[in-house]
C-alpha atoms as a PDB file:
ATOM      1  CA  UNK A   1      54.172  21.691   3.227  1.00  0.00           C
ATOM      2  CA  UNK A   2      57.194  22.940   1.976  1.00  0.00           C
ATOM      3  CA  UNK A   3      57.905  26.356   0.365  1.00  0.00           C
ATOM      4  CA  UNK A   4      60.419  25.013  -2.909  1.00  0.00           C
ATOM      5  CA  UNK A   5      61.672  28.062  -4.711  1.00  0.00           C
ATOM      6  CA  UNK A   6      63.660  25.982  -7.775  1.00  0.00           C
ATOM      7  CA  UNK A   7      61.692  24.672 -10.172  1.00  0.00           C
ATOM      8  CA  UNK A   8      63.590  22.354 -11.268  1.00  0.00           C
ATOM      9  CA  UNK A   9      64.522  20.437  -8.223  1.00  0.00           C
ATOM     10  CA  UNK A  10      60.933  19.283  -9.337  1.00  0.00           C
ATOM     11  CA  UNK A  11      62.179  18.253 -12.879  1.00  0.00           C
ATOM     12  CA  UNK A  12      58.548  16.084 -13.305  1.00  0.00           C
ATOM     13  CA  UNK A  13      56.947  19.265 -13.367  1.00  0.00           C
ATOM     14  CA  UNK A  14      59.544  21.716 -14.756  1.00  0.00           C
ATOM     15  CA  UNK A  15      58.611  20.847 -18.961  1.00  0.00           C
ATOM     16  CA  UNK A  16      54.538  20.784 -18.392  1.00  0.00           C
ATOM     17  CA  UNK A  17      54.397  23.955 -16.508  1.00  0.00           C
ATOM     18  CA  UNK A  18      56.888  25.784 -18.066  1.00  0.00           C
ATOM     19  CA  UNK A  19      55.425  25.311 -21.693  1.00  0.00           C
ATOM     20  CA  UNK A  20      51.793  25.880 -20.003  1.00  0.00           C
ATOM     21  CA  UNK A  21      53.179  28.978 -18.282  1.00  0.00           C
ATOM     22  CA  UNK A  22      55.231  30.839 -21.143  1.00  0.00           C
ATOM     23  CA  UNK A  23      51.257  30.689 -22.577  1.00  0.00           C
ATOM     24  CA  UNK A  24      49.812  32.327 -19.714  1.00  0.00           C
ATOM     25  CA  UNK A  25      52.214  34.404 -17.510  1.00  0.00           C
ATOM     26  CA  UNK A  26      51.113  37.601 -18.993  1.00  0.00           C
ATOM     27  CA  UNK A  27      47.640  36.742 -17.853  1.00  0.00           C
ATOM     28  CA  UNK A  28      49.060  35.821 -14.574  1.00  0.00           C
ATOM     29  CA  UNK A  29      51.328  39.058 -14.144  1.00  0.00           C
ATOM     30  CA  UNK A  30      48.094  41.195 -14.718  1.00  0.00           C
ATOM     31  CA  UNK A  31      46.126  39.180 -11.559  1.00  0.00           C
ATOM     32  CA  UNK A  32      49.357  39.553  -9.651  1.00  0.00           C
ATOM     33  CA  UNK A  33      49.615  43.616 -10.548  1.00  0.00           C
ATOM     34  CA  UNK A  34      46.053  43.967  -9.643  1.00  0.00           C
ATOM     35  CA  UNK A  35      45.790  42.066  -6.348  1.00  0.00           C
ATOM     36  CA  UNK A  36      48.552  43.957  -4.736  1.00  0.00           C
ATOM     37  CA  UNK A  37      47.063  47.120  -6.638  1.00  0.00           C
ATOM     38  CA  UNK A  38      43.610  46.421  -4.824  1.00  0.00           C
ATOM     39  CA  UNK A  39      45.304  45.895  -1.833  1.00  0.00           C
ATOM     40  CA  UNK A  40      43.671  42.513  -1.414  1.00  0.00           C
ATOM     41  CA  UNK A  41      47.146  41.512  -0.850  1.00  0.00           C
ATOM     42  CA  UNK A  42      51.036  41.702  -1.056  1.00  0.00           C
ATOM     43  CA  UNK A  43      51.341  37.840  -1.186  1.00  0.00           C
ATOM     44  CA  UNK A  44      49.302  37.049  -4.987  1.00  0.00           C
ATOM     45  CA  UNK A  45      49.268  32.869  -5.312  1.00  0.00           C
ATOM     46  CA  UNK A  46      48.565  30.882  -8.467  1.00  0.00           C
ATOM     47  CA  UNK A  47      46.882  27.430  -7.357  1.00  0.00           C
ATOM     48  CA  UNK A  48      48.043  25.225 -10.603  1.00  0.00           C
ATOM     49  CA  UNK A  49      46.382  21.938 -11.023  1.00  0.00           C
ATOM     50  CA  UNK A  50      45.229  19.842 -13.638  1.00  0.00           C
ATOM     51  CA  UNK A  51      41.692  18.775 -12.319  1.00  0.00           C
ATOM     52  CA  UNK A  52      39.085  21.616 -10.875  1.00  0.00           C
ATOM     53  CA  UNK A  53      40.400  24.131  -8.787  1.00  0.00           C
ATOM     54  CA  UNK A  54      39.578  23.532  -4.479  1.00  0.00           C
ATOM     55  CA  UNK A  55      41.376  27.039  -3.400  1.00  0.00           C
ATOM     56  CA  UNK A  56      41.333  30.857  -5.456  1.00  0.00           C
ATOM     57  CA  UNK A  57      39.344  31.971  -8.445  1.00  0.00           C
ATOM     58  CA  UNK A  58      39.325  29.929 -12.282  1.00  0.00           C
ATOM     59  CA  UNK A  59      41.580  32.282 -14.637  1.00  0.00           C
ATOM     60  CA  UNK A  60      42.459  30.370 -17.492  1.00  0.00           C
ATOM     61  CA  UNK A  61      42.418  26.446 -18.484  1.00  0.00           C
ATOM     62  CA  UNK A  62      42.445  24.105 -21.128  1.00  0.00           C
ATOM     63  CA  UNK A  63      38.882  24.975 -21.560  1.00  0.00           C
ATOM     64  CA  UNK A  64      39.331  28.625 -22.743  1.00  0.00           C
ATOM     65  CA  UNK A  65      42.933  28.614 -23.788  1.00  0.00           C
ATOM     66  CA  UNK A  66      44.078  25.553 -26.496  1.00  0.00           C
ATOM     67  CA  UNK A  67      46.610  23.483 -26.044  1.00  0.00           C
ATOM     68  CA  UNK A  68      46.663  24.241 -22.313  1.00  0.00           C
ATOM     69  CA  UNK A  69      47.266  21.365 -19.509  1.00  0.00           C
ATOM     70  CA  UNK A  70      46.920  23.203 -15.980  1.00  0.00           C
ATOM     71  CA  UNK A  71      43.754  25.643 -14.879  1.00  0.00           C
ATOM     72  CA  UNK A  72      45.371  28.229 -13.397  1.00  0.00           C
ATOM     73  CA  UNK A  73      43.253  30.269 -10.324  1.00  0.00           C
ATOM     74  CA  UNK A  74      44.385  33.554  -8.342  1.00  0.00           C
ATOM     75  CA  UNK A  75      44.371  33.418  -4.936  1.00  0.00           C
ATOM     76  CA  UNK A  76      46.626  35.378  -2.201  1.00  0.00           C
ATOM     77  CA  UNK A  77      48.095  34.188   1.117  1.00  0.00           C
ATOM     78  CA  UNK A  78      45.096  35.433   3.314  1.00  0.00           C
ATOM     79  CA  UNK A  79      42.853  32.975   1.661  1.00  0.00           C
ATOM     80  CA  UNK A  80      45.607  30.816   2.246  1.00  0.00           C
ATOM     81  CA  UNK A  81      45.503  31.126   5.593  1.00  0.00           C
ATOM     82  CA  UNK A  82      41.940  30.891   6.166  1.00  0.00           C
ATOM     83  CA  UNK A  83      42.223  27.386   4.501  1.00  0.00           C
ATOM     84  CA  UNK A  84      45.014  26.410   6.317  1.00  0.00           C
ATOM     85  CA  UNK A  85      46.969  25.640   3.165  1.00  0.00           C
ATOM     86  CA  UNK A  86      49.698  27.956   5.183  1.00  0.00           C
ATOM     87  CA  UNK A  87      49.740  27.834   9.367  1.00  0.00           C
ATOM     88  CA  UNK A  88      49.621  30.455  11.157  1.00  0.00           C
ATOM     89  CA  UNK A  89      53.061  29.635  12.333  1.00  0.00           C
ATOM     90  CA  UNK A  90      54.582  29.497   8.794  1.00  0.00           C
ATOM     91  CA  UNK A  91      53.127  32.461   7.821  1.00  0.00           C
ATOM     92  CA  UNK A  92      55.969  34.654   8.854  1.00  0.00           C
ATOM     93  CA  UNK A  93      58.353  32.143   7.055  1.00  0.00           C
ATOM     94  CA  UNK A  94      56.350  31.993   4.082  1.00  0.00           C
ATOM     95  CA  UNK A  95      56.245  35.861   3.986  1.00  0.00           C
ATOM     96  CA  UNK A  96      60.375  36.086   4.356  1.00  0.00           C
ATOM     97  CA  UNK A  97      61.204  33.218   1.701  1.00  0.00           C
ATOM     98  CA  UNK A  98      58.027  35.270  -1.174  1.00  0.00           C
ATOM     99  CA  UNK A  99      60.119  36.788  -3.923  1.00  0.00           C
ATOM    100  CA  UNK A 100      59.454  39.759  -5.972  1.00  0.00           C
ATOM    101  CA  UNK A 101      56.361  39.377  -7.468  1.00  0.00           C
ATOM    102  CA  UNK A 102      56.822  41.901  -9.947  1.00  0.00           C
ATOM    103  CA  UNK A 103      59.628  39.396 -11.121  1.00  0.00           C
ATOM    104  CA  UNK A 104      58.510  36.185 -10.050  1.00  0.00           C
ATOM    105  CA  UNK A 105      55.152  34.359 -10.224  1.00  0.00           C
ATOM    106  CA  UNK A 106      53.799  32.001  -6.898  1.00  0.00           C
ATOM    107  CA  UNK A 107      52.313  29.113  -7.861  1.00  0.00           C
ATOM    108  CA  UNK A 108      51.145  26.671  -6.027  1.00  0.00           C
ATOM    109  CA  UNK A 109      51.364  23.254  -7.721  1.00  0.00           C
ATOM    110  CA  UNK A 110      48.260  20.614  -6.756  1.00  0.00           C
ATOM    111  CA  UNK A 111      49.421  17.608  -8.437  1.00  0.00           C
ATOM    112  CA  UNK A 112      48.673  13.353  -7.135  1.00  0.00           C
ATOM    113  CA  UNK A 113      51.176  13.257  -4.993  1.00  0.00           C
ATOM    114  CA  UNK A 114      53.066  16.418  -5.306  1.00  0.00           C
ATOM    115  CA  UNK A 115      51.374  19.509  -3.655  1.00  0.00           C
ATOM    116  CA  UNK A 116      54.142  22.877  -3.460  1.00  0.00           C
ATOM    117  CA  UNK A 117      54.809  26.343  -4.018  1.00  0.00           C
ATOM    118  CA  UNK A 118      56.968  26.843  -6.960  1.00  0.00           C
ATOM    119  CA  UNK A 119      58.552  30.336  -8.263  1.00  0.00           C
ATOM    120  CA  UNK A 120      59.364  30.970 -12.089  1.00  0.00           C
ATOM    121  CA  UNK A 121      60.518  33.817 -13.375  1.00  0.00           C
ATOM    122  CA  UNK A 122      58.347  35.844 -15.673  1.00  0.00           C
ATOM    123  CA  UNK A 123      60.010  35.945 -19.160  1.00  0.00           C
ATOM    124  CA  UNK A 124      62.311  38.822 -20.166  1.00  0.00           C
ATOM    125  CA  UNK A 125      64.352  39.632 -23.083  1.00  0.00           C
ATOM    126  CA  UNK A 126      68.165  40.585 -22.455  1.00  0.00           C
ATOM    127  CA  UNK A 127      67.205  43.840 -21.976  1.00  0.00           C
ATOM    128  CA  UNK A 128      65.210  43.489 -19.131  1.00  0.00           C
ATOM    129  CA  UNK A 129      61.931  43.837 -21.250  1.00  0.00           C
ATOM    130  CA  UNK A 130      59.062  41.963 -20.892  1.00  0.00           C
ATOM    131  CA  UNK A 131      58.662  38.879 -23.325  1.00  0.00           C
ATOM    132  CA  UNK A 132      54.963  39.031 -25.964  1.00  0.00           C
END
């Protein structure tokens, strides 16, 4: 597995998740604020897929948000680890290439034959402000 920070060198993905995200990232940024908060973990990971969740815990899907296409668990690198969705021997690498999750948002895209960690942005305004 492969650790893709750009979107959109994944352009199949880039309009679905994007308009699911913009719906859901403030939802995400709270799970994010709290894990690290909790000190369950400095690594927070979205698993992002559009059948039932294998890896985290069920946030937020088409079944309590409308108009949604992805469920959307939290999870953090430990678990990942555990599950050996990261080796041990990545897990320095994966650490060094995680950005600033107070800026960024880890997901970790399940899809039929595309299964990746993926970065976007959370949404601000010019002035640095979060976007409602």
């Amino acid at each position: 597995m492969q650790n893709t920070p750009e979107l959109n060198s994944q352009g199949k993905y880039l309009g679905t998740i994007t308009k699911d995200f913009i719906k859901v990232y403030s939802v995400l940024k709270e799970a994010s604020y709290q894990i690290r908060k909790r000190n369950f973990s400095k690594y927070p990971i979205f698993p992002v897929s559009k059948q039932d969740l294998q890896v985290g815990q069920h946030i937020v899907g088409p079944q309590q948000k409308e108009f949604l296409e992805w469920n959307y668990g939290a999870s953090y690198a430990e678990e990942f680890l555990q599950k050996e969705l990261i080796l041990v021997d990545k897990y320095e690498e994966f650490k060094k290439s995680y950005k600033d999750a107070d800026e960024f948002c880890c997901l970790f895209v399940i899809d039929d034959d595309f299964v990746n960690f993926v970065y976007i942005p959370y949404p601000v305004d010019e002035e640095g402000n979060e976007v409602l």
